[in-house]
N, C-alpha and C. Protein backbone atom coordinates (compact mmCIF):
# COMPACT_ATOMS: atom_id res chain seq x y z
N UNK A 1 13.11 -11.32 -15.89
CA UNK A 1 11.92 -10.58 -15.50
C UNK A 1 12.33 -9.14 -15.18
N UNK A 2 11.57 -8.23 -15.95
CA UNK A 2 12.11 -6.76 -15.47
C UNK A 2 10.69 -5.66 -14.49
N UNK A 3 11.26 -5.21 -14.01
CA UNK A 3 9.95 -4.71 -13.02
C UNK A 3 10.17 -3.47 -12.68
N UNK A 4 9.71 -2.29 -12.52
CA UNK A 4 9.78 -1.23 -11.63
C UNK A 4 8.55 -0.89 -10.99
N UNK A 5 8.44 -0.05 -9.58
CA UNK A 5 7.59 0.70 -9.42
C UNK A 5 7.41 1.84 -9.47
N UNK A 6 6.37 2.58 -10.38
CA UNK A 6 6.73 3.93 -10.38
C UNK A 6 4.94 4.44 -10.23
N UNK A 7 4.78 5.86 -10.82
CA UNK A 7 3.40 6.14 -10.19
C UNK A 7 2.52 6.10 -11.09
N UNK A 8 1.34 5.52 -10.69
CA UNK A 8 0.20 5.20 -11.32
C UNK A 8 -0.37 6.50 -12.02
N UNK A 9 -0.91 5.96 -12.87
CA UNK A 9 -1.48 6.61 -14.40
C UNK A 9 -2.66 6.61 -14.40
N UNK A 10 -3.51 7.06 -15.14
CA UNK A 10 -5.02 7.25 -15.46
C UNK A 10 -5.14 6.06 -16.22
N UNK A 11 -3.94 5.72 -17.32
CA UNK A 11 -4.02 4.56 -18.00
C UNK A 11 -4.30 3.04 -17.26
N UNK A 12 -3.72 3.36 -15.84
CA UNK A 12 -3.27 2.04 -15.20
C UNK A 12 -4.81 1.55 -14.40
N UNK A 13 -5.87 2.88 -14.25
CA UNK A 13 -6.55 2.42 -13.50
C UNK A 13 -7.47 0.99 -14.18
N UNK A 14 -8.16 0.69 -15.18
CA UNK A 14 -9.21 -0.58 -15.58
C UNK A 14 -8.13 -1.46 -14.80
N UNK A 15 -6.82 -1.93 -15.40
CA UNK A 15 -6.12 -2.71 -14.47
C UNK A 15 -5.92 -3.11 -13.52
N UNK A 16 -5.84 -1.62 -12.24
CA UNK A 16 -5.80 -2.03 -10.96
C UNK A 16 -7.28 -2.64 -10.56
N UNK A 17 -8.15 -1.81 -11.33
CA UNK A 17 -10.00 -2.57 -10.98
C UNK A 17 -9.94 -3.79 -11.01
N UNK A 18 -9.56 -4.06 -12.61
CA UNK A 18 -9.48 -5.52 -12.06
C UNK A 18 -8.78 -6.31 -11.49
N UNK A 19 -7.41 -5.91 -11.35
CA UNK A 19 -6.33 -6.33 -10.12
C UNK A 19 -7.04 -6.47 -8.94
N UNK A 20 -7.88 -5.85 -8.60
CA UNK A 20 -8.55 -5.50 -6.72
C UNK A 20 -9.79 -6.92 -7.15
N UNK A 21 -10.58 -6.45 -8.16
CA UNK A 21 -11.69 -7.50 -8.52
C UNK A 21 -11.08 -8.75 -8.01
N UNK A 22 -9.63 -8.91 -8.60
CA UNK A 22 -9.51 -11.05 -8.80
C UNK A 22 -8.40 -11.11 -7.63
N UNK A 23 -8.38 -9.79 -6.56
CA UNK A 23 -8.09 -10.22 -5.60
C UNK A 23 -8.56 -10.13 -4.41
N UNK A 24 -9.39 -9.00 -4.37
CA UNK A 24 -10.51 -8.59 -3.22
C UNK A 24 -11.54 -9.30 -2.99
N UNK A 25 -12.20 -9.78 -4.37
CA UNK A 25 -13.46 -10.08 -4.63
C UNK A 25 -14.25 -8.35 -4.73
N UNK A 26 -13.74 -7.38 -4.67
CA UNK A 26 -14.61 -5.97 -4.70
C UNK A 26 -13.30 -4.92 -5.08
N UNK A 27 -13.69 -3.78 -5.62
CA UNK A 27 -12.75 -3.02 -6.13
C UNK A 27 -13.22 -1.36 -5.35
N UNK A 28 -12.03 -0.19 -5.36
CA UNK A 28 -12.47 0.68 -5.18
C UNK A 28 -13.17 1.38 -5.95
N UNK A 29 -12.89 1.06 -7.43
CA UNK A 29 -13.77 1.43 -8.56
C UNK A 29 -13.05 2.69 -9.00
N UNK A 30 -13.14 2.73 -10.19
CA UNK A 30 -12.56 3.70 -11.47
C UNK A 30 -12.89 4.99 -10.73
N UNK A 31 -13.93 5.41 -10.48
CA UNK A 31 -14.20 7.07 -10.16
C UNK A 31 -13.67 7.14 -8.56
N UNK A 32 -13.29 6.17 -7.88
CA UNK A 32 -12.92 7.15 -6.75
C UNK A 32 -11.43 6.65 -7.37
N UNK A 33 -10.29 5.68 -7.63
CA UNK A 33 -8.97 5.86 -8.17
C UNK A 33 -8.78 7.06 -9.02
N UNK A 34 -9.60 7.42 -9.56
CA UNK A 34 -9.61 8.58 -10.85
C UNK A 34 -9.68 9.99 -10.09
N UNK A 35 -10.33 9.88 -8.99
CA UNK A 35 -10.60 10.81 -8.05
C UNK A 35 -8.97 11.37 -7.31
N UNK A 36 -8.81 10.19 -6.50
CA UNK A 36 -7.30 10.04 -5.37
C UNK A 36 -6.54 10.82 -6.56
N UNK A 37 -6.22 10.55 -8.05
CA UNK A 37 -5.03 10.81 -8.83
C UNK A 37 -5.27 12.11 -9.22
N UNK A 38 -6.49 12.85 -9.07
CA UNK A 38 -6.45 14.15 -9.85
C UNK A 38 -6.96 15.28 -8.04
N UNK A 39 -7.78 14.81 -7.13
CA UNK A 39 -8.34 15.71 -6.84
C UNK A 39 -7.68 15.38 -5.10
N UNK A 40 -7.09 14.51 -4.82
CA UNK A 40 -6.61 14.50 -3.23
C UNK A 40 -5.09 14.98 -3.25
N UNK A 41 -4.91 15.63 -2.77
CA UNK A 41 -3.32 16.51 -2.61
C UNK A 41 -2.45 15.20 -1.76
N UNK A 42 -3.20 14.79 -0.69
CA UNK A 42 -2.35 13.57 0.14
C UNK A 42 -2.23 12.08 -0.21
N UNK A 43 -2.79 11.67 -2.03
CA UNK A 43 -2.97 10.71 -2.37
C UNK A 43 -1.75 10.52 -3.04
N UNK A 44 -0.98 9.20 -2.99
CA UNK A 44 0.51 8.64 -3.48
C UNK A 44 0.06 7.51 -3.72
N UNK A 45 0.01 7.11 -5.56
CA UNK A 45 -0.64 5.63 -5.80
C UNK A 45 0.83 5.19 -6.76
N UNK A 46 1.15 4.11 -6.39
CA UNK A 46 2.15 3.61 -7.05
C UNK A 46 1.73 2.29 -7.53
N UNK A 47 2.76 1.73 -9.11
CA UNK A 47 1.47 0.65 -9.69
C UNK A 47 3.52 -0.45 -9.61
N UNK A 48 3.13 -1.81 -9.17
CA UNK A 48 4.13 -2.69 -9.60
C UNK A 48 3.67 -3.05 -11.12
N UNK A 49 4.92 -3.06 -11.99
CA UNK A 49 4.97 -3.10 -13.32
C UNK A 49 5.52 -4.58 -13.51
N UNK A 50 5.55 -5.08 -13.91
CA UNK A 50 6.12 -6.50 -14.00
C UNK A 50 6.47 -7.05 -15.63
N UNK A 51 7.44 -7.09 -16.61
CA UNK A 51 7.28 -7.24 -17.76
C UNK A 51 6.69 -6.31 -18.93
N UNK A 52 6.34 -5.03 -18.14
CA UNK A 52 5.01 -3.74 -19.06
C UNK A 52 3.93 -4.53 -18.63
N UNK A 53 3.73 -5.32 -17.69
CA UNK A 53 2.08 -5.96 -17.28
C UNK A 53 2.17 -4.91 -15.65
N UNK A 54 0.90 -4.31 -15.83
CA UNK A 54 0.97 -4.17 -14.08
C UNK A 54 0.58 -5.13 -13.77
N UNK A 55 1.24 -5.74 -12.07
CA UNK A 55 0.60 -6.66 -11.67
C UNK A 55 0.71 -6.36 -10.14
N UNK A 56 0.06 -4.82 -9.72
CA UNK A 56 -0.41 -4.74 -8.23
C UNK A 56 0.20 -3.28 -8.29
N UNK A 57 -0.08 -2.84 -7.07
CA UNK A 57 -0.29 -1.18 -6.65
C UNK A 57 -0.02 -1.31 -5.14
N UNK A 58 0.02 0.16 -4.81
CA UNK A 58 -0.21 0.54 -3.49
C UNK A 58 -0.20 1.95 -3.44
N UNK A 59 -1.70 2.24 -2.34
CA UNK A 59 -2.36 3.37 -2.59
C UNK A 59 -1.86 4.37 -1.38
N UNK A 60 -1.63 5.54 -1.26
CA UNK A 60 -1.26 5.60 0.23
C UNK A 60 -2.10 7.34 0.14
N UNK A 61 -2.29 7.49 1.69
CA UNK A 61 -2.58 8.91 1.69
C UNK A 61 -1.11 9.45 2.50
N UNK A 62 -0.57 10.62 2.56
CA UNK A 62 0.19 10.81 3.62
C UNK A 62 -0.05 12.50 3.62
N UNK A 63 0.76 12.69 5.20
CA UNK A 63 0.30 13.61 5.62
C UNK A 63 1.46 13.97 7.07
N UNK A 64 0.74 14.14 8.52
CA UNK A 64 1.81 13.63 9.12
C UNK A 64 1.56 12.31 9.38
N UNK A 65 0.96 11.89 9.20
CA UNK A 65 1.06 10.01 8.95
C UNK A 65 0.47 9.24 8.02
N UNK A 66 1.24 7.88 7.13
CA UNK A 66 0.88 7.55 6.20
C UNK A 66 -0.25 6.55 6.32
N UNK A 67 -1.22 6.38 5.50
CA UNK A 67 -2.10 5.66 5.68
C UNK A 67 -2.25 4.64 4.57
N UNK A 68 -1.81 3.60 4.59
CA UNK A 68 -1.94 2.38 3.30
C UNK A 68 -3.49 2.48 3.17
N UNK A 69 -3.78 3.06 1.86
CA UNK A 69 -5.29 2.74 1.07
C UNK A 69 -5.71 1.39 1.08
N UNK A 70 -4.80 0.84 0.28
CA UNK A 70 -4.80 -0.37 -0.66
C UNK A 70 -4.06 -0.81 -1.37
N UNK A 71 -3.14 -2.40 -1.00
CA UNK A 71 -2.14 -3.14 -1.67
C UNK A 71 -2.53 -4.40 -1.95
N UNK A 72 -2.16 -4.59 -3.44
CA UNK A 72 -2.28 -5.96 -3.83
C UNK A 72 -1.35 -6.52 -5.05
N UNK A 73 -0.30 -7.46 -4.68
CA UNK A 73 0.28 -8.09 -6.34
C UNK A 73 -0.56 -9.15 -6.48
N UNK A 74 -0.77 -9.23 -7.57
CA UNK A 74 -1.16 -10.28 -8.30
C UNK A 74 -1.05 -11.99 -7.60
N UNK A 75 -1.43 -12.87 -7.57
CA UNK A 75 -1.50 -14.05 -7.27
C UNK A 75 0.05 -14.94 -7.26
N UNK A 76 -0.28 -14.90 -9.16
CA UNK A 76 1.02 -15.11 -9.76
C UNK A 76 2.89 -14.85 -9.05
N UNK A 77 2.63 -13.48 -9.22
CA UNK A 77 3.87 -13.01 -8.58
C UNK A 77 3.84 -12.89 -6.77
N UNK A 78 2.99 -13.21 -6.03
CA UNK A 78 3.48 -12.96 -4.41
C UNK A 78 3.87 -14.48 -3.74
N UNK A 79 5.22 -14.02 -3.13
CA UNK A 79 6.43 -14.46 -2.40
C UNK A 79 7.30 -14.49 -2.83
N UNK A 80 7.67 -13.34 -4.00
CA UNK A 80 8.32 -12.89 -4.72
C UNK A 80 9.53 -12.00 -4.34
N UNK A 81 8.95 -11.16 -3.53
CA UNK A 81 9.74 -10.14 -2.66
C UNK A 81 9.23 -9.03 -3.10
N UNK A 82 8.09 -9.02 -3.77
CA UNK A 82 7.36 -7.37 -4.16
C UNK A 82 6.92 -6.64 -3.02
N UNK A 83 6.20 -7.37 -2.43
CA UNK A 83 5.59 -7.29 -1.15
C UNK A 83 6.45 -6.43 -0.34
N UNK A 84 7.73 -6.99 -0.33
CA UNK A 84 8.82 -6.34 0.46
C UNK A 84 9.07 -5.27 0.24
N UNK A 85 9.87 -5.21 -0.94
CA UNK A 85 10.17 -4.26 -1.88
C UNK A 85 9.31 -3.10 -1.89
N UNK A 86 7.96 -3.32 -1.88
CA UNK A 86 6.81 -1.71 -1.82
C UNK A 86 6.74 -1.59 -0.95
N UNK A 87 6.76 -2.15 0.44
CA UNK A 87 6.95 -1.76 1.88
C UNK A 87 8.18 -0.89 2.30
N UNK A 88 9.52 -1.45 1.52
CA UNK A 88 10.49 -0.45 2.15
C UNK A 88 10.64 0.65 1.43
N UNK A 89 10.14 0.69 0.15
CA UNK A 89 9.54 2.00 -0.64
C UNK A 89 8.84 2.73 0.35
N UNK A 90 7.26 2.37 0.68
CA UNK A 90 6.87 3.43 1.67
C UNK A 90 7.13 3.65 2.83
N UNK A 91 8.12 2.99 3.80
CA UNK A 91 8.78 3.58 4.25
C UNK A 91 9.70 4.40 4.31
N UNK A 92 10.57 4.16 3.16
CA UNK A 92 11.90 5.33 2.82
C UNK A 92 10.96 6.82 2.56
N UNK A 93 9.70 6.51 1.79
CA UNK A 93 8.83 7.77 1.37
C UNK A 93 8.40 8.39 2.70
N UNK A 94 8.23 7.73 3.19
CA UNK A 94 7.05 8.07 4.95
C UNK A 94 8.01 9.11 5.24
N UNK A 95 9.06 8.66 5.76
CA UNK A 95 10.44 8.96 6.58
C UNK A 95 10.81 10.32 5.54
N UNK A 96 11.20 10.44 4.05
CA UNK A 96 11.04 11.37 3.28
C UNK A 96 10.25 12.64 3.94
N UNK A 97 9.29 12.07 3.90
CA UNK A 97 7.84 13.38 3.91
C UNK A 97 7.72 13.60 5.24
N UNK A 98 8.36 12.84 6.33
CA UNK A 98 8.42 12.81 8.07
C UNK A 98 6.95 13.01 8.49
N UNK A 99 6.43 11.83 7.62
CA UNK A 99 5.48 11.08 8.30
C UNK A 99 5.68 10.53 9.66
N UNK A 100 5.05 10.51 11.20
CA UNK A 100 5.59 9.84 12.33
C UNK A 100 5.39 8.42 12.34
N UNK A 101 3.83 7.62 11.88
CA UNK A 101 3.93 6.74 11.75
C UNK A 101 3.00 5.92 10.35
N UNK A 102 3.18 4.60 9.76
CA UNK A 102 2.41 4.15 8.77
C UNK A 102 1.40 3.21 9.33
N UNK A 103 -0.13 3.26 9.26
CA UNK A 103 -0.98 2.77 9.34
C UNK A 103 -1.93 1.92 7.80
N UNK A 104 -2.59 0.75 8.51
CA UNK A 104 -3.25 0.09 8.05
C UNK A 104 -4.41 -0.79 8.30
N UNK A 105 -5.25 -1.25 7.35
CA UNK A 105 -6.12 -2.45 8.13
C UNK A 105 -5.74 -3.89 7.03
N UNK A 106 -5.67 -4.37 7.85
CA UNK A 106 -5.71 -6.22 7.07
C UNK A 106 -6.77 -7.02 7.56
N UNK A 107 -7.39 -7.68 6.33
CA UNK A 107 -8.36 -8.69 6.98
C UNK A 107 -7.81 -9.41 8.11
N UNK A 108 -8.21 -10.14 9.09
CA UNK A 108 -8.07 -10.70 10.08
C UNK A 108 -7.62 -12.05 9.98
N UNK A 109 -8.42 -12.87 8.39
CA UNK A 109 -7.93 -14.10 8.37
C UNK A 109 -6.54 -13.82 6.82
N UNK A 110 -5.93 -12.67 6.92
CA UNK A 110 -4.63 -12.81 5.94
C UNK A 110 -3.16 -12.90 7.00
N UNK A 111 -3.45 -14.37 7.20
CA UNK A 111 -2.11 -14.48 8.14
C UNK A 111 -1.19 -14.12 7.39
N UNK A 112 -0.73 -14.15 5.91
CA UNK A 112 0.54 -14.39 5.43
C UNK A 112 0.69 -12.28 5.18
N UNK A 113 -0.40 -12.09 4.87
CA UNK A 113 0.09 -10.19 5.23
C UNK A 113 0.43 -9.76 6.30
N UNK A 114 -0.41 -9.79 7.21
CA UNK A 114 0.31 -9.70 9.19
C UNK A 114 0.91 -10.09 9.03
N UNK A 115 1.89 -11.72 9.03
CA UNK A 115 2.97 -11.79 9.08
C UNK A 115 4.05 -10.80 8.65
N UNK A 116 3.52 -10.93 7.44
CA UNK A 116 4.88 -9.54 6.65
C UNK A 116 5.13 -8.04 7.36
N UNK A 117 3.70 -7.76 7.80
CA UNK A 117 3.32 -6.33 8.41
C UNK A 117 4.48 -6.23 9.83
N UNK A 118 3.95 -7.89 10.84
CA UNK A 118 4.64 -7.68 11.99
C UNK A 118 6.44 -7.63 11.44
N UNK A 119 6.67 -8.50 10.35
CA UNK A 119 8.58 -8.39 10.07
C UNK A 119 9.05 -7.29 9.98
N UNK A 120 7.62 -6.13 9.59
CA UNK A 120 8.01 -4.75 9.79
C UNK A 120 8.16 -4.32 10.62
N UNK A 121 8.05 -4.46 11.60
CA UNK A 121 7.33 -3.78 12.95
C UNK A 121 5.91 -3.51 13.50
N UNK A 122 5.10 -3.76 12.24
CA UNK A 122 3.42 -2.96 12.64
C UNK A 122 3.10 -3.69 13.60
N UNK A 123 2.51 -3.11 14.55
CA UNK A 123 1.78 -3.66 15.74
C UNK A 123 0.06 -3.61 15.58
N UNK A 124 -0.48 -4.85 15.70
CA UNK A 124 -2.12 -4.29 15.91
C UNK A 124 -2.67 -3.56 17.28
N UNK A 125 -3.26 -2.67 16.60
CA UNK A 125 -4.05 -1.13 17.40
C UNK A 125 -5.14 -1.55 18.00
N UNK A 126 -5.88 -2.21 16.92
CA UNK A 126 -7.13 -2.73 17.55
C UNK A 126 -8.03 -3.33 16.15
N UNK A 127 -9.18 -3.62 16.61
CA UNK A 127 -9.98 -4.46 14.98
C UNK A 127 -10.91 -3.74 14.96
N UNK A 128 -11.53 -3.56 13.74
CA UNK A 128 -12.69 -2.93 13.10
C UNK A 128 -14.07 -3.98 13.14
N UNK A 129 -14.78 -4.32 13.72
CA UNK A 129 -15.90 -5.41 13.67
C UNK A 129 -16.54 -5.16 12.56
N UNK A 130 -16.76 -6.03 11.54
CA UNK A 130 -17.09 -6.33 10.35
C UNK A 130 -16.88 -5.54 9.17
N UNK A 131 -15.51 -5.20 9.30
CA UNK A 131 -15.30 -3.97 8.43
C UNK A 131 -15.53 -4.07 6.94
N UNK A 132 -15.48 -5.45 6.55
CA UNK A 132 -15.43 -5.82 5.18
C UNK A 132 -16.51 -6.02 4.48
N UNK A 133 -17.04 -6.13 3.40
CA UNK A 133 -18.29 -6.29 3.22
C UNK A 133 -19.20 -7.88 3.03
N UNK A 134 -18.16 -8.54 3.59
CA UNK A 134 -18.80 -9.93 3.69
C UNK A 134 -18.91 -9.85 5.43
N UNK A 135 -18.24 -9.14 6.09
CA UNK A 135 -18.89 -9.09 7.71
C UNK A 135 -17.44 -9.40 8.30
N UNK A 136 -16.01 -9.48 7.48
CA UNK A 136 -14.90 -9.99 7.93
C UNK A 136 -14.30 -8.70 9.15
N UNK A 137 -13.64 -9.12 10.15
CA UNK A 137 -13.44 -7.87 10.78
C UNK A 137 -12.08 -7.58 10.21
N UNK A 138 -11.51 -5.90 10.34
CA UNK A 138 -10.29 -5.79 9.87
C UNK A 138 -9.43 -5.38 11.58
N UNK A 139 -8.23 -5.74 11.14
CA UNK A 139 -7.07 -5.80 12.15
C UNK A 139 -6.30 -4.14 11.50
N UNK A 140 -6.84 -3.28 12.69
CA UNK A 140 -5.48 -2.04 12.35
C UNK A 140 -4.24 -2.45 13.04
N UNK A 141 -3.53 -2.37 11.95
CA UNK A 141 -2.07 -1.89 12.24
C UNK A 141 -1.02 -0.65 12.45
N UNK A 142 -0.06 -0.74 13.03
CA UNK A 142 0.74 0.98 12.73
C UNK A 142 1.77 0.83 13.12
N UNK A 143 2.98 0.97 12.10
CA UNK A 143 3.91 1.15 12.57
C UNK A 143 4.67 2.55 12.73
N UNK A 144 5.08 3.20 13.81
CA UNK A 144 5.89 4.02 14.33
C UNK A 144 7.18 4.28 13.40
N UNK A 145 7.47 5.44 13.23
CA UNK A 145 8.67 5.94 12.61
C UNK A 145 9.62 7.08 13.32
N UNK A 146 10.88 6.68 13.33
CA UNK A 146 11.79 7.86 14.66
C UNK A 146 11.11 8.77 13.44
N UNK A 147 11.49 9.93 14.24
CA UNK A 147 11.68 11.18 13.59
C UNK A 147 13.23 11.23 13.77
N UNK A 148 13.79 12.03 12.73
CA UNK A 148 15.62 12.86 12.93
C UNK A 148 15.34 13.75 12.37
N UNK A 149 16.41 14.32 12.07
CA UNK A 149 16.48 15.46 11.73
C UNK A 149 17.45 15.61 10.50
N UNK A 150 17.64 13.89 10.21
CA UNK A 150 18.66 13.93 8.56
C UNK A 150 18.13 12.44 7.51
N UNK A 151 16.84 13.33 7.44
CA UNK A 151 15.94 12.03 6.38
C UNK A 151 16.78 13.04 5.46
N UNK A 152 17.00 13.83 4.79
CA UNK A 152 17.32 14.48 3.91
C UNK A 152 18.91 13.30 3.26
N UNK A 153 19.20 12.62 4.40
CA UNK A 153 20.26 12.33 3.51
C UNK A 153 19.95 10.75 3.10
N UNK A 154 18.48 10.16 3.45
CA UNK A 154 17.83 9.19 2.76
C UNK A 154 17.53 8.84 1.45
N UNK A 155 17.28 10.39 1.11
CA UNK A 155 16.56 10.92 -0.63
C UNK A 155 17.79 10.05 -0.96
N UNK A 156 19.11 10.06 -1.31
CA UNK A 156 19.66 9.67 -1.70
C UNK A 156 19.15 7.87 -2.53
N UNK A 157 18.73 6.75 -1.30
CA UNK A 157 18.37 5.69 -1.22
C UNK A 157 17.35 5.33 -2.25
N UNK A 158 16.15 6.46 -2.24
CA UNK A 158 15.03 6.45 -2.39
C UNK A 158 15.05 5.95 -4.01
């Protein structure tokens, strides 16, 4: 199996739509992804490639702190270690760009993402009451990042 992640394409978006479709049940939709890639300066969308198949993304804004848009692999491939793998990506990136900390929301009933979130460190902030559009509430998360003063010798990792 060969895989990289690298950054999403104009090509990649019908894919991720329907990537979000058969995993969200709802998508952000072609014109605002099409949007983030040409017209937001703080938008960083990266697509997991799996075989030349994408099979999942992760959307981020950053700034002085990163904000997870939207992550999803595929069905198929999660407990794979992708999951992992794009997490310590945006962290090495966060820390890069000296972002202070990475934020998120997770549905409330995705124990097996919180789980992963807390192995990171993310702590929940607080919940969003019915943030989702079936009425699900979302759980913010955030994890904290030191600041130093030698991410520069991270790039290396990256």
């Amino acid at each position: 199996m060969n895989y990289k992640l690298r950054e999403m394409q104009d090509v990649d978006i019908p894919h991720i739509v329907e990537g979000e479709q058969n995993i969200f049940g709802t998508t952000l939709g072609y014109e605002l992804l099409y949007t983030e890639l040409h017209l937001n300066p703080y938008a960083h969308y990266f697509v997991l490639e799996i075989d030349q198949k994408v099979c999942g993304y992760i959307g981020l804004w950053i700034n002085e702190n990163t904000e997870i848009i939207n992550f999803y692999i595929d069905k198929e491939y999660q407990g794979n270690g992708f999951g992992k793998m794009m997490l310590d990506f945006v962290i090495r990136l966060s820390k890069l760009c000296k972002a202070n900390s990475i934020s998120l929301e997770v549905r409330e009933s995705n124990n097996r993402a919180i789980l992963l979130y807390e192995k990171y460190g993310f702590m929940k902030m607080h919940i969003r009451k019915k943030y989702y559009h079936d009425g699900e509430d979302a759980i913010v998360m955030v994890k904290k990042l030191e600041v130093t003063n030698d991410r520069i010798r991270s790039r290396n990792k990256l």
